[in-house]
Protein backbone atom coordinates (compact mmCIF):
# COMPACT_ATOMS: atom_id res chain seq x y z
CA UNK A 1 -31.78 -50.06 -49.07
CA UNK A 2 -34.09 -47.36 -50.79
CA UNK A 3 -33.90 -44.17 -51.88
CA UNK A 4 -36.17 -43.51 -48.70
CA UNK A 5 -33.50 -44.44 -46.62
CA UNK A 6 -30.46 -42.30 -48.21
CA UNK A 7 -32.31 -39.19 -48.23
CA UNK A 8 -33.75 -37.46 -45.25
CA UNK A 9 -37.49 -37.60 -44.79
CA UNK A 10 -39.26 -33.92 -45.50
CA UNK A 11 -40.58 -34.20 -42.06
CA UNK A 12 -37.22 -34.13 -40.60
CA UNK A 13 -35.99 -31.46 -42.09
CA UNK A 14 -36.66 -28.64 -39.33
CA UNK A 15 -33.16 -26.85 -38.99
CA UNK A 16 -33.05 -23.29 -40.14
CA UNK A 17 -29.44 -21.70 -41.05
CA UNK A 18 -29.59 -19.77 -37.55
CA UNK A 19 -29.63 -23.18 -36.21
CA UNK A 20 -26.84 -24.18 -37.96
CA UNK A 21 -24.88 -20.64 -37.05
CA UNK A 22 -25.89 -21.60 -33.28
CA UNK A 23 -24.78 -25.04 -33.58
CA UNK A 24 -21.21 -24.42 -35.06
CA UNK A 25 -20.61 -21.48 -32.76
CA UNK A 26 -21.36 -23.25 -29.70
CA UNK A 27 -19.04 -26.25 -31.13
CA UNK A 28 -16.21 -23.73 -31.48
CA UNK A 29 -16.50 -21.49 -28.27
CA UNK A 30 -14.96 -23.93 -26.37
CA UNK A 31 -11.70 -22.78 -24.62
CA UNK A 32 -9.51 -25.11 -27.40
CA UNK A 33 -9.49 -22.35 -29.54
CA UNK A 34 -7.15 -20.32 -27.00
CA UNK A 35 -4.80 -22.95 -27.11
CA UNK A 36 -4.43 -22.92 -30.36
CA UNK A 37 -3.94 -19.63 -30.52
CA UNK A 38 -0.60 -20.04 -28.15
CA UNK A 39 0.71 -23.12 -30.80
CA UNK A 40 0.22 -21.03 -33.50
CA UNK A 41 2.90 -18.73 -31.33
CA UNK A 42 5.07 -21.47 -30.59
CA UNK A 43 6.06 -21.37 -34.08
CA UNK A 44 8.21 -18.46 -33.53
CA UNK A 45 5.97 -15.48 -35.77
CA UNK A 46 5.34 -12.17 -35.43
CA UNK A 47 1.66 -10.40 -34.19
CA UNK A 48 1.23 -9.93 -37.57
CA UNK A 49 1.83 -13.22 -39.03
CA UNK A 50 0.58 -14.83 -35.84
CA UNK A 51 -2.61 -12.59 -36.14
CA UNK A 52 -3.29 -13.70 -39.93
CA UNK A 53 -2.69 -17.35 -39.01
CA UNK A 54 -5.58 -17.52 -36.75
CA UNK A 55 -7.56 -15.57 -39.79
CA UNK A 56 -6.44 -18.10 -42.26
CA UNK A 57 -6.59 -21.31 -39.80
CA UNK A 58 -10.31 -20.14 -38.58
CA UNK A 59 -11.75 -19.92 -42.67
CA UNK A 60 -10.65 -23.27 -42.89
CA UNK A 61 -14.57 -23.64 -41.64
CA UNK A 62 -15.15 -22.95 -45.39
CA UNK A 63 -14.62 -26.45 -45.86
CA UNK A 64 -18.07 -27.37 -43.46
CA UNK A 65 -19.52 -24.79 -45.29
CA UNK A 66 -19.69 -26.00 -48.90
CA UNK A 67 -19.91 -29.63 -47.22
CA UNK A 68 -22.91 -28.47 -45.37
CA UNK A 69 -24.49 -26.94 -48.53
CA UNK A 70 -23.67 -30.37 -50.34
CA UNK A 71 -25.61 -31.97 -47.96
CA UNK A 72 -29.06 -29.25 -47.72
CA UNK A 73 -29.00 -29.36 -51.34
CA UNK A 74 -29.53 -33.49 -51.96
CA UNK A 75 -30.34 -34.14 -48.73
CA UNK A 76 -28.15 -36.71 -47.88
CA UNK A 77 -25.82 -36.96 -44.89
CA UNK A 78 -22.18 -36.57 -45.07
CA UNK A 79 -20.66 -40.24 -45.47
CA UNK A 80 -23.84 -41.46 -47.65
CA UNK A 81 -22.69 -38.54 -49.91
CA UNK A 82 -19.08 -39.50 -49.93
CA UNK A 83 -20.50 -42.97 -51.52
CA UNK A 84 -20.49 -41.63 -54.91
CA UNK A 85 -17.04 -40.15 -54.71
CA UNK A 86 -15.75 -43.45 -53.37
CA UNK A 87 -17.88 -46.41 -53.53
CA UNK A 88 -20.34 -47.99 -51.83
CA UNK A 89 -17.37 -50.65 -50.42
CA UNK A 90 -15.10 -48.33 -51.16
CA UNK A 91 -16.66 -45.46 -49.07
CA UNK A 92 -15.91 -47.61 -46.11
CA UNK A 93 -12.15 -46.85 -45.41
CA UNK A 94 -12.65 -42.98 -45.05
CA UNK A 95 -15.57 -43.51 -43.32
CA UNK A 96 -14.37 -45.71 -40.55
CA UNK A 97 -11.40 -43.04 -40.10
CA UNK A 98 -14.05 -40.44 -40.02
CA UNK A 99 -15.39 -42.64 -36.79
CA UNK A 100 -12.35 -42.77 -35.76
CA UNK A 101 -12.04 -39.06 -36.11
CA UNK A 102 -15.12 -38.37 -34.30
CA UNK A 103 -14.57 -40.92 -31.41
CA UNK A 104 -11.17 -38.98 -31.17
CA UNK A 105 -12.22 -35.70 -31.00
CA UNK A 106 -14.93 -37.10 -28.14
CA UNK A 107 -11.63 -37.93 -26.21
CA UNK A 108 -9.69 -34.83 -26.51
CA UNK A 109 -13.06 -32.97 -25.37
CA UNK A 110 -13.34 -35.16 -22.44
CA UNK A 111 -9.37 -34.87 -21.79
CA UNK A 112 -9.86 -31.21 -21.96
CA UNK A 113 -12.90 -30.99 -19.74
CA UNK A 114 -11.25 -33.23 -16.61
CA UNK A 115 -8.13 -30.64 -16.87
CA UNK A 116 -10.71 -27.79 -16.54
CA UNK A 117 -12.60 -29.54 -13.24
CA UNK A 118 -9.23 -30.15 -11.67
CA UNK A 119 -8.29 -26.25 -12.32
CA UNK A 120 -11.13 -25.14 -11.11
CA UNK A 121 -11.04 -27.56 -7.92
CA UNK A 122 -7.83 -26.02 -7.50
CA UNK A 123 -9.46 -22.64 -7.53
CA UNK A 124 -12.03 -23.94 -4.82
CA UNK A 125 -8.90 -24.74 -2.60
CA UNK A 126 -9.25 -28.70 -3.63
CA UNK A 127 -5.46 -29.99 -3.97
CA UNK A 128 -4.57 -31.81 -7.22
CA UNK A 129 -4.42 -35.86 -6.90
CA UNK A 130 -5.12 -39.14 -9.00
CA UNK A 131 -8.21 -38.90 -7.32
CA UNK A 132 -9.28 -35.58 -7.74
CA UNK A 133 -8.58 -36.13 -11.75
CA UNK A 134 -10.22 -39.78 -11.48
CA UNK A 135 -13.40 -37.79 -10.22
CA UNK A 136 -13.19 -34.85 -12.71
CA UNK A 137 -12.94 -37.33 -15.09
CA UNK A 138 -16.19 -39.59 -14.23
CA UNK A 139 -17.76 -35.99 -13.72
CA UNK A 140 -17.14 -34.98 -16.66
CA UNK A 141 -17.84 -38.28 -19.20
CA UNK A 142 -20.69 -39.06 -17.31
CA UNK A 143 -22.36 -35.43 -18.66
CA UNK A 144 -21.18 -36.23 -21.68
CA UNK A 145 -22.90 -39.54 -22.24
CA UNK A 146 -25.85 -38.17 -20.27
CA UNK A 147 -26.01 -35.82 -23.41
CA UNK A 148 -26.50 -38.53 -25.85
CA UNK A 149 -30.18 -39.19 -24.71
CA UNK A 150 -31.28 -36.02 -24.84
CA UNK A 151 -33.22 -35.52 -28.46
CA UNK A 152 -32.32 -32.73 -31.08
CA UNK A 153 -34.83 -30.00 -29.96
CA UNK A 154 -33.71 -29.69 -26.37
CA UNK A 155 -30.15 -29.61 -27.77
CA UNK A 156 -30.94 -26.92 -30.42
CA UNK A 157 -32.03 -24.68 -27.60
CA UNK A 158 -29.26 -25.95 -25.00
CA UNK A 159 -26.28 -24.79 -28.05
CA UNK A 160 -28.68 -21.61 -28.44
CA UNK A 161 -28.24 -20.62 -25.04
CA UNK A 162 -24.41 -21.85 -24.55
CA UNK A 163 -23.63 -19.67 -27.52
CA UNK A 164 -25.22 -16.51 -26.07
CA UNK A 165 -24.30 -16.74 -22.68
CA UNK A 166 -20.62 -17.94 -23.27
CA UNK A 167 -19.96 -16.15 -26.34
CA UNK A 168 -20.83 -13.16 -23.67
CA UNK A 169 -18.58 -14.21 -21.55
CA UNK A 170 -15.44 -14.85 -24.12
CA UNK A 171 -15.91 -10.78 -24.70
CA UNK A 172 -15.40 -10.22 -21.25
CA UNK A 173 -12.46 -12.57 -20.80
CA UNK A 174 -11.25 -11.35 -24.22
CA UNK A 175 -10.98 -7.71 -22.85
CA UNK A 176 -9.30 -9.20 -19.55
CA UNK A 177 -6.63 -11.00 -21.73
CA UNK A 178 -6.63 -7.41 -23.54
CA UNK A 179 -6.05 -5.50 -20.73
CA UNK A 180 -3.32 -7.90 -18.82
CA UNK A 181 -1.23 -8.50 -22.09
CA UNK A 182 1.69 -6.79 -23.12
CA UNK A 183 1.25 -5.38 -26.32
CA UNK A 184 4.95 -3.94 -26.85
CA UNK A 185 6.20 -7.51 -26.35
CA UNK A 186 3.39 -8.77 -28.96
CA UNK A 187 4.66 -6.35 -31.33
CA UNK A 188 8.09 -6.52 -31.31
CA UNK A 189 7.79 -10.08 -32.22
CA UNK A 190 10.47 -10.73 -35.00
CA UNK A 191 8.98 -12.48 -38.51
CA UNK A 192 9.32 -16.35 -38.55
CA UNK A 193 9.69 -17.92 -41.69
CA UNK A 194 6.62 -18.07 -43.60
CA UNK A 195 6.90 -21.96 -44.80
CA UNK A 196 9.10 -23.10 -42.16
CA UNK A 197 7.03 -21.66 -39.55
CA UNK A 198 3.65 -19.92 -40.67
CA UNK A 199 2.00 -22.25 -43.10
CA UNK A 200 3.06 -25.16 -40.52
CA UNK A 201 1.04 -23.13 -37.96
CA UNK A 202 -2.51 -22.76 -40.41
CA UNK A 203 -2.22 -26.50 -41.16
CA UNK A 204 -2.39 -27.41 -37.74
CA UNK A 205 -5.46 -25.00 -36.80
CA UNK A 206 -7.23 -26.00 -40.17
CA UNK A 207 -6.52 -29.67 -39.76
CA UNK A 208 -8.05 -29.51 -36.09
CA UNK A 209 -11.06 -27.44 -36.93
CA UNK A 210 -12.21 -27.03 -40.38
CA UNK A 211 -11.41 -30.06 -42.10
CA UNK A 212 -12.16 -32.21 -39.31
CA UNK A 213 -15.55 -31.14 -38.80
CA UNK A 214 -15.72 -31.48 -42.36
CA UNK A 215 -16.98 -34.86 -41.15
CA UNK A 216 -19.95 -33.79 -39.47
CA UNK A 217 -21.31 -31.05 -41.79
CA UNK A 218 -23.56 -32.37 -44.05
CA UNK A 219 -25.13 -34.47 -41.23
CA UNK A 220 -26.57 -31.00 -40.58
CA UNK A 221 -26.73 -28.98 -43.75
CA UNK A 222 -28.93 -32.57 -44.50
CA UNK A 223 -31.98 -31.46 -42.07
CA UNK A 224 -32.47 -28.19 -43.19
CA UNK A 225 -35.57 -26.82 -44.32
CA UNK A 226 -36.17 -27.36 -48.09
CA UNK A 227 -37.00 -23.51 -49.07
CA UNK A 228 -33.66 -22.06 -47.00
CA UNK A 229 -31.10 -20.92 -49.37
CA UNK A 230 -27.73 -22.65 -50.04
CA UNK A 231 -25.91 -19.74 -49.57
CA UNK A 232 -27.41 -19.18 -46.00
CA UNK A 233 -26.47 -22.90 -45.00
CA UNK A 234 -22.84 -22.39 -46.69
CA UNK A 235 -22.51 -18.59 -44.76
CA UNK A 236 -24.49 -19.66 -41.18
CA UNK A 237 -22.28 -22.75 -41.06
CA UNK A 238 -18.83 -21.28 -42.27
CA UNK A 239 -19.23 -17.90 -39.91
CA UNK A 240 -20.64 -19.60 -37.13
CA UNK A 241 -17.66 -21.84 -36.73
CA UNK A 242 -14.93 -19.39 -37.97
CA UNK A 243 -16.02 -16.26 -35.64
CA UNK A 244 -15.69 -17.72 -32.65
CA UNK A 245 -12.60 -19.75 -33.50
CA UNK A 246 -10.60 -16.52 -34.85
CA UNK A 247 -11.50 -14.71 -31.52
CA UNK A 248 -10.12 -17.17 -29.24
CA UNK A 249 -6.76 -17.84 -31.12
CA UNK A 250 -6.50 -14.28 -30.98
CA UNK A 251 -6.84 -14.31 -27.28
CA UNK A 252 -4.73 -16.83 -27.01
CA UNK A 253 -1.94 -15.03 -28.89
CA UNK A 254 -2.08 -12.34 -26.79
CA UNK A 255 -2.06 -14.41 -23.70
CA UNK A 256 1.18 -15.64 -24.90
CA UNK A 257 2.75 -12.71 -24.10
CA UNK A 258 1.83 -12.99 -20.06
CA UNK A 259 2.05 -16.82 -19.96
CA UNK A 260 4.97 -17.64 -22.44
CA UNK A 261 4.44 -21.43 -22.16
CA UNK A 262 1.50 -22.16 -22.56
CA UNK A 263 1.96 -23.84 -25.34
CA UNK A 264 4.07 -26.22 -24.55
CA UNK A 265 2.39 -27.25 -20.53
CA UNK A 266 1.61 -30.55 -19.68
CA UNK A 267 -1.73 -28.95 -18.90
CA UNK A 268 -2.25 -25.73 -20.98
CA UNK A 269 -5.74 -25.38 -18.66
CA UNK A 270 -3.66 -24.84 -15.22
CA UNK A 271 -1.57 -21.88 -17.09
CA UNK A 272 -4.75 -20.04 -18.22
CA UNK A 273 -5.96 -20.10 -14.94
CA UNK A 274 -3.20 -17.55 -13.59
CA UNK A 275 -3.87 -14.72 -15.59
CA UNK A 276 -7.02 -14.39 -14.67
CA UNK A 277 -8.89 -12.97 -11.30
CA UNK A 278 -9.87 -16.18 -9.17
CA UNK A 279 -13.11 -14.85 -9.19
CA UNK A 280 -13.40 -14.85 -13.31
CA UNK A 281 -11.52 -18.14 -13.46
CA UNK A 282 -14.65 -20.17 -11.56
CA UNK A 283 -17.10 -18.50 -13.94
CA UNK A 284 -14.69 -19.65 -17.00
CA UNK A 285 -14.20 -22.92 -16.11
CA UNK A 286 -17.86 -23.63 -15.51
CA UNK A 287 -19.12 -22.47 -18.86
CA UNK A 288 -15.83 -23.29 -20.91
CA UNK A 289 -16.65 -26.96 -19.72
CA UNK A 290 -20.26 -26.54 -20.71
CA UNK A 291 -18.81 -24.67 -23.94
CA UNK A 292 -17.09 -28.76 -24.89
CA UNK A 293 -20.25 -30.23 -25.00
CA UNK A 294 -22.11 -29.47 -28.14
CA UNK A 295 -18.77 -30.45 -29.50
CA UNK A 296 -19.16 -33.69 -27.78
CA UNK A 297 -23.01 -33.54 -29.21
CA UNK A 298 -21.75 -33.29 -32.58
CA UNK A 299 -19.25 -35.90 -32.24
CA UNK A 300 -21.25 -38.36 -31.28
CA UNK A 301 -24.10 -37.72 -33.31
CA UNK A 302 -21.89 -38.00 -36.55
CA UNK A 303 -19.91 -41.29 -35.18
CA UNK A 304 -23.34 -43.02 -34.65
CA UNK A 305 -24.71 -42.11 -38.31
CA UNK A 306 -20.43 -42.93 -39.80
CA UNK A 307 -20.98 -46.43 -37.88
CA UNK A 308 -24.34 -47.07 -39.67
CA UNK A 309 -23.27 -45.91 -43.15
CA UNK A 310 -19.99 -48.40 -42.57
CA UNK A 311 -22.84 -50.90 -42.54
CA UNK A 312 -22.81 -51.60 -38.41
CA UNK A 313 -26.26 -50.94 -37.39
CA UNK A 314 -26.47 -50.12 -33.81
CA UNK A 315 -29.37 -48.80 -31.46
CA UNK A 316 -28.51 -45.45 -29.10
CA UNK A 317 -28.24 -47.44 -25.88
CA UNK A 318 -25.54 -49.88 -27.30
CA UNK A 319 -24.02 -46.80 -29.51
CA UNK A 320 -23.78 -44.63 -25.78
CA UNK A 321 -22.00 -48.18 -24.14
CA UNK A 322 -19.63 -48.79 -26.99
CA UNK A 323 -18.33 -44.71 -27.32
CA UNK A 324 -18.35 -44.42 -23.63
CA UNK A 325 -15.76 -46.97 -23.17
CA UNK A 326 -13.30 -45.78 -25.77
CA UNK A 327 -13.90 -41.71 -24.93
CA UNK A 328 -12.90 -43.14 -21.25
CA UNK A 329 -9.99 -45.61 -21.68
CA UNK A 330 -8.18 -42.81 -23.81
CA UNK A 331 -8.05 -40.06 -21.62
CA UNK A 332 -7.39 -42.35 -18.82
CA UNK A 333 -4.21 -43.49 -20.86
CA UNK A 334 -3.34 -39.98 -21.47
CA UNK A 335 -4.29 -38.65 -18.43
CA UNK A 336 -2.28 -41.03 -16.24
CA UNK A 337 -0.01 -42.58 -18.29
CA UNK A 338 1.05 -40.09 -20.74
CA UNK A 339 0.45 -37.07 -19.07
CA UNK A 340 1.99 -34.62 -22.00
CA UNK A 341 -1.51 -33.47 -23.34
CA UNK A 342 -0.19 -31.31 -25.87
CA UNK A 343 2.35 -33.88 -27.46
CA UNK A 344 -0.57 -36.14 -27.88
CA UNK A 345 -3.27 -33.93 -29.10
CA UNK A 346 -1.31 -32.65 -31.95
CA UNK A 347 0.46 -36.08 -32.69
CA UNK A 348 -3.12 -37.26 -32.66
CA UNK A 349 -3.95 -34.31 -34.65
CA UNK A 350 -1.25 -34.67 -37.17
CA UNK A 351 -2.19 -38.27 -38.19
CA UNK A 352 -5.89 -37.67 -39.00
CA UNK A 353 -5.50 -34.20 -40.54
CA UNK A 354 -3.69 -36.50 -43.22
CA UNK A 355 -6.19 -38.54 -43.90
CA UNK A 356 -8.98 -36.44 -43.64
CA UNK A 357 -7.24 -33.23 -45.95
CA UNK A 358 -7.27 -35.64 -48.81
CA UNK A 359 -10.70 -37.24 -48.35
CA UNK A 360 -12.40 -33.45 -48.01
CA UNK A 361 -10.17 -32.76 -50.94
CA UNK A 362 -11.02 -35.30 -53.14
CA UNK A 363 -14.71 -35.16 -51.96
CA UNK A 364 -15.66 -31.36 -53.26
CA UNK A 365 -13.29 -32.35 -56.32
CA UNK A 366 -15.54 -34.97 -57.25
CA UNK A 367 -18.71 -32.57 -55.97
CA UNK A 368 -17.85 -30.28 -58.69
CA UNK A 369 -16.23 -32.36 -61.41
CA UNK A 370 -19.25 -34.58 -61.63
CA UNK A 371 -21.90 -34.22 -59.34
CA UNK A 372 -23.48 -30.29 -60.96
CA UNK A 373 -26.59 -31.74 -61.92
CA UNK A 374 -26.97 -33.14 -58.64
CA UNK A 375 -26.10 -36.86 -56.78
CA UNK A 376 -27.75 -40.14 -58.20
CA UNK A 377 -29.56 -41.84 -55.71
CA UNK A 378 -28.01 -45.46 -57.71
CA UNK A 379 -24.49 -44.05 -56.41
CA UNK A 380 -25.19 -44.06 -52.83
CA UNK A 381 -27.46 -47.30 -52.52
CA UNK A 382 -25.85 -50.36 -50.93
CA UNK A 383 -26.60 -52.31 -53.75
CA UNK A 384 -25.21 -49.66 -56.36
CA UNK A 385 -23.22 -51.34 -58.66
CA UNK A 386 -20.83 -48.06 -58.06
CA UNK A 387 -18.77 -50.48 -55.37
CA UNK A 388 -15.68 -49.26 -55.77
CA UNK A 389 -14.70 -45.75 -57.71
CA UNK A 390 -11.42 -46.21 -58.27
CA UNK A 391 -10.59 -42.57 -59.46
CA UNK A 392 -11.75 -41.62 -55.65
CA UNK A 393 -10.38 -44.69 -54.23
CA UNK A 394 -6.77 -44.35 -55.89
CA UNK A 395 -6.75 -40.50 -55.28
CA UNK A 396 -7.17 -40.90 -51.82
CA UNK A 397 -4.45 -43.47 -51.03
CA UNK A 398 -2.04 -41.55 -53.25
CA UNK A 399 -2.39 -38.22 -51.41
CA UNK A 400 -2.64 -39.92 -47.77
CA UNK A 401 0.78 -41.82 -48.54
CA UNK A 402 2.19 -38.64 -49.77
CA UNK A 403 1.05 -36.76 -46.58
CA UNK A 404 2.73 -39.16 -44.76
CA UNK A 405 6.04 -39.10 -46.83
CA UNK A 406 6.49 -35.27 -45.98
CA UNK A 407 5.54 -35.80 -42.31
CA UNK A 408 7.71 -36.60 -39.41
CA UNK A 409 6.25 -36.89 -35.30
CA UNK A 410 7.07 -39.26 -32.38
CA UNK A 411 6.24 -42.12 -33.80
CA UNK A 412 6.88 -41.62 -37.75
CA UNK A 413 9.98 -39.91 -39.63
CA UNK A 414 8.70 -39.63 -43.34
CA UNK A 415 12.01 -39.51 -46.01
CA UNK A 416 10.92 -36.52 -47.06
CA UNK A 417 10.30 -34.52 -43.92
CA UNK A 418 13.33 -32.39 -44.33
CA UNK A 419 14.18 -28.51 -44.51
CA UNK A 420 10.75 -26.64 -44.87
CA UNK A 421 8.62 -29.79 -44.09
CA UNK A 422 10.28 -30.69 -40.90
CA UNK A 423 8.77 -30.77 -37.30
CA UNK A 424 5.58 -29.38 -38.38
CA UNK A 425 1.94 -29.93 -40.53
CA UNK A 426 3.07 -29.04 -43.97
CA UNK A 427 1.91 -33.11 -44.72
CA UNK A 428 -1.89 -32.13 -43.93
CA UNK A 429 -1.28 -29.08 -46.99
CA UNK A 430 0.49 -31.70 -49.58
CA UNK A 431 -2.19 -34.36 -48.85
CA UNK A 432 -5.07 -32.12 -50.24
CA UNK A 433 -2.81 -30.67 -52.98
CA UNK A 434 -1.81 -34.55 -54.32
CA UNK A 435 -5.39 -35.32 -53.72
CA UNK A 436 -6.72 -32.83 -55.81
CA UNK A 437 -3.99 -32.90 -58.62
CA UNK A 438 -4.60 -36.56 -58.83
CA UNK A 439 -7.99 -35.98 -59.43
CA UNK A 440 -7.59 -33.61 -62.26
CA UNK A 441 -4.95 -36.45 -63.54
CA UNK A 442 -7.71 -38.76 -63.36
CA UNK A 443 -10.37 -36.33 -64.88
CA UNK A 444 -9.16 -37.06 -68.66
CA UNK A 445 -10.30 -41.25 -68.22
CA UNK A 446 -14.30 -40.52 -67.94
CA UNK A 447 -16.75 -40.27 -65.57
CA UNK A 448 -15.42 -42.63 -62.88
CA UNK A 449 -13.75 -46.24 -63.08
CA UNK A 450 -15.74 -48.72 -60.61
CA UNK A 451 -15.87 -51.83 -60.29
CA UNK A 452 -19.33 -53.01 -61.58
CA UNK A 453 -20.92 -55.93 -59.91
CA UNK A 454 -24.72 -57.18 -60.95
């Protein structure tokens, strides 16, 4: 492998920061962000608190930012960046969770576009059945699949147009959600507790949004044009994903106070529905399930380039058969075996934010501890002899086991999941903090330790 082949070619680089503003916005406009906005409720806070939760949770997209500026600056796409922090071999760990993190996210887009066909069928008078959500669900993946052939331009101008024409639309529905909700319920919310109950609610927004499309954002900060400014791709990137994400929530708080549990339905889609007019709610559903796929772009865009950096070399017609089986299988299994969406998504949620709050962390730590003057090409190549950088390496599994140990779900009761840090996200918070602390730890011993192999 060259240096040709870890940097992008000139002649590829054709995105402009309103691109990038376009591209994020459309990612974020989908109708995901209202739902957040009613678990960020469920956590028992005020209009205030609630209010500067979705604030907080929504500049988490600060994180894409500076990743995205990383990545215009060198040139270099996310995961072939992240091989200097970690090692070429070493890279590969948090890399293949980053597929994984991708190919998830593809799956709770495609869960969350089948529930908004079947509402809207219902709408249209079309009963709710296995079959109805069996064709929903084929409905819906097969668009999404059909959208990995299409090539970048025609998707520049397709999350162009979604952006203007449903962030439009959100207004609208914004001022319906304004006019229906009751606003001396919203403010007569009592406080919650602010670590028991607040910070649980921003680390489950920001480990959802920000930091996981921390993933993707260099993969498009990497194809910008060479004379745009960093600060345009850090600002166009950051606002275009936190506007739109902050206005939803919002919404979604306030819907809270007409549909009290929406946070906790099976299907948080069929709740919306109600409080708006039947006419409105066809129009909604049609462009909020247009609204998922630039996410779904995205996701599968970064997945293919995270398989190829792993080292798995695939072409786009065997990269469409192998994602379109597992975005398939898994909402099938949560569709009609495990029908509670919401227990899943933030179980599913919960798990990667882990991971993926310590490798952001330990990624701009590195960025700025020892990467100023720039990346070495040598650092990224596969035949670096940077293989394994244990200071990244040993940072990361120290912070993700520590996550874990103040995390509790379903599935996992950490030993240290008790008073403050129990039945919420706190983990995702005190797997960036270890991560960067043991960084700083580390800082004293030199440059990096690898493992140097001729």
């Amino acid at each position: 492998m060259n240096g040709e082949s870890i940097k992008v070619p000139q002649n590829e680089k054709t995105l402009t920061p309103g691109k990038l503003f376009y591209n994020w916005f459309a990612a974020n406009i989908g109708i995901m962000g209202i739902v957040f906005g009613a678990i960020i409720v469920s956590y028992h806070l005020s209009f205030v608190q609630a209010t500067l939760a979705s604030l907080l949770g929504a500049l988490s997209f600060v994180f894409p930012g500076w990743v995205a500026m990383i990545g215009k600056r060198e040139g270099v796409t996310t995961f072939k960046l992240s091989r200097a922090a970690y090692g070429t071999q070493g890279n590969k760990l948090p890399n293949g969770i980053a597929w994984v993190n991708m190919v998830g996210w593809l799956a709770i887009n495609v869960i969350t576009g089948t529930l908004l066909l079947v509402s809207l069928f219902q709408v249209l008078h079309i009963a709710k059945s296995t079959l109805v959500t069996a064709v929903a669900l084929a409905l819906f993946a097969g668009i999404v699949i059909l959208s990995g052939l299409l090539n970048e331009a025609i998707l520049a101008k397709i999350q162009t147009w979604l952006s203007w024409i449903f962030g439009a639309l959100t207004v609208i529905i914004l001022i319906l959600f304004l006019l229906k909700a009751d606003w001396q319920q919203a403010l007569a919310r009592p406080s919650g507790k602010w670590f028991g109950g607040f910070w649980p609610a921003v680390s489950i927004v920001a480990a959802g949004s920000g930091i996981s499309w921390s993933m993707a954002a260099a993969d498009w900060g990497a194809y910008v044009k060479p004379q745009a400014s960093q600060s345009a791709t850090f600002w166009h990137t950051m606002l275009g994903g936190a506007i739109p994400l902050f206005i939803l929530m919002w919404g979604g708080v306030l819907l809270s106070t007409v549909e009290p549990g929406l946070a906790s339905a099976a299907n948080p889609i069929d709740v919306m529905s109600r409080a708006l007019p039947s006419w409105m709610t066809v129009i909604y559903f049609l462009v909020a399930a247009g609204g998922l796929i630039p996410q779904c772009i995205i996701s599968l865009r970064s997945a293919r380039i995270n398989l190829e950096t792993v080292g798995i070399h695939v072409s786009q017609k065997h990269s469409l058969i192998l994602h379109s089986s597992i975005v398939i299988l898994i909402p099938v299994y949560v569709l009609f075996v495990a029908e509670d969406f919401m227990g899943n998504f933030t179980l599913f949620l919960g798990f990667l934010g882990t991971c993926l709050a310590a490798w952001v962390a330990i990624f701009l730590c590195d960025s700025v501890l020892y990467r100023r003057e720039g990346y070495a090409i040598s650092d990224m190549m596969a035949a670096s002899t940077n293989r394994y950088n244990w200071k990244g390496i040993s940072s990361w599994l120290v912070a993700v086991v520590t996550g874990f140990l103040f995390t509790n779900n379903a599935v996992w009761n950490g030993p240290f999941a008790r008073g403050i840090f129990r039945d919420n996200s706190l983990g995702v918070f005190v797997a960036g903090a270890a991560a960067v602390i043991c960084m700083l730890v580390l800082l004293p011993l030199g440059k990096r330790l690898t493992e140097e192999v001729e």
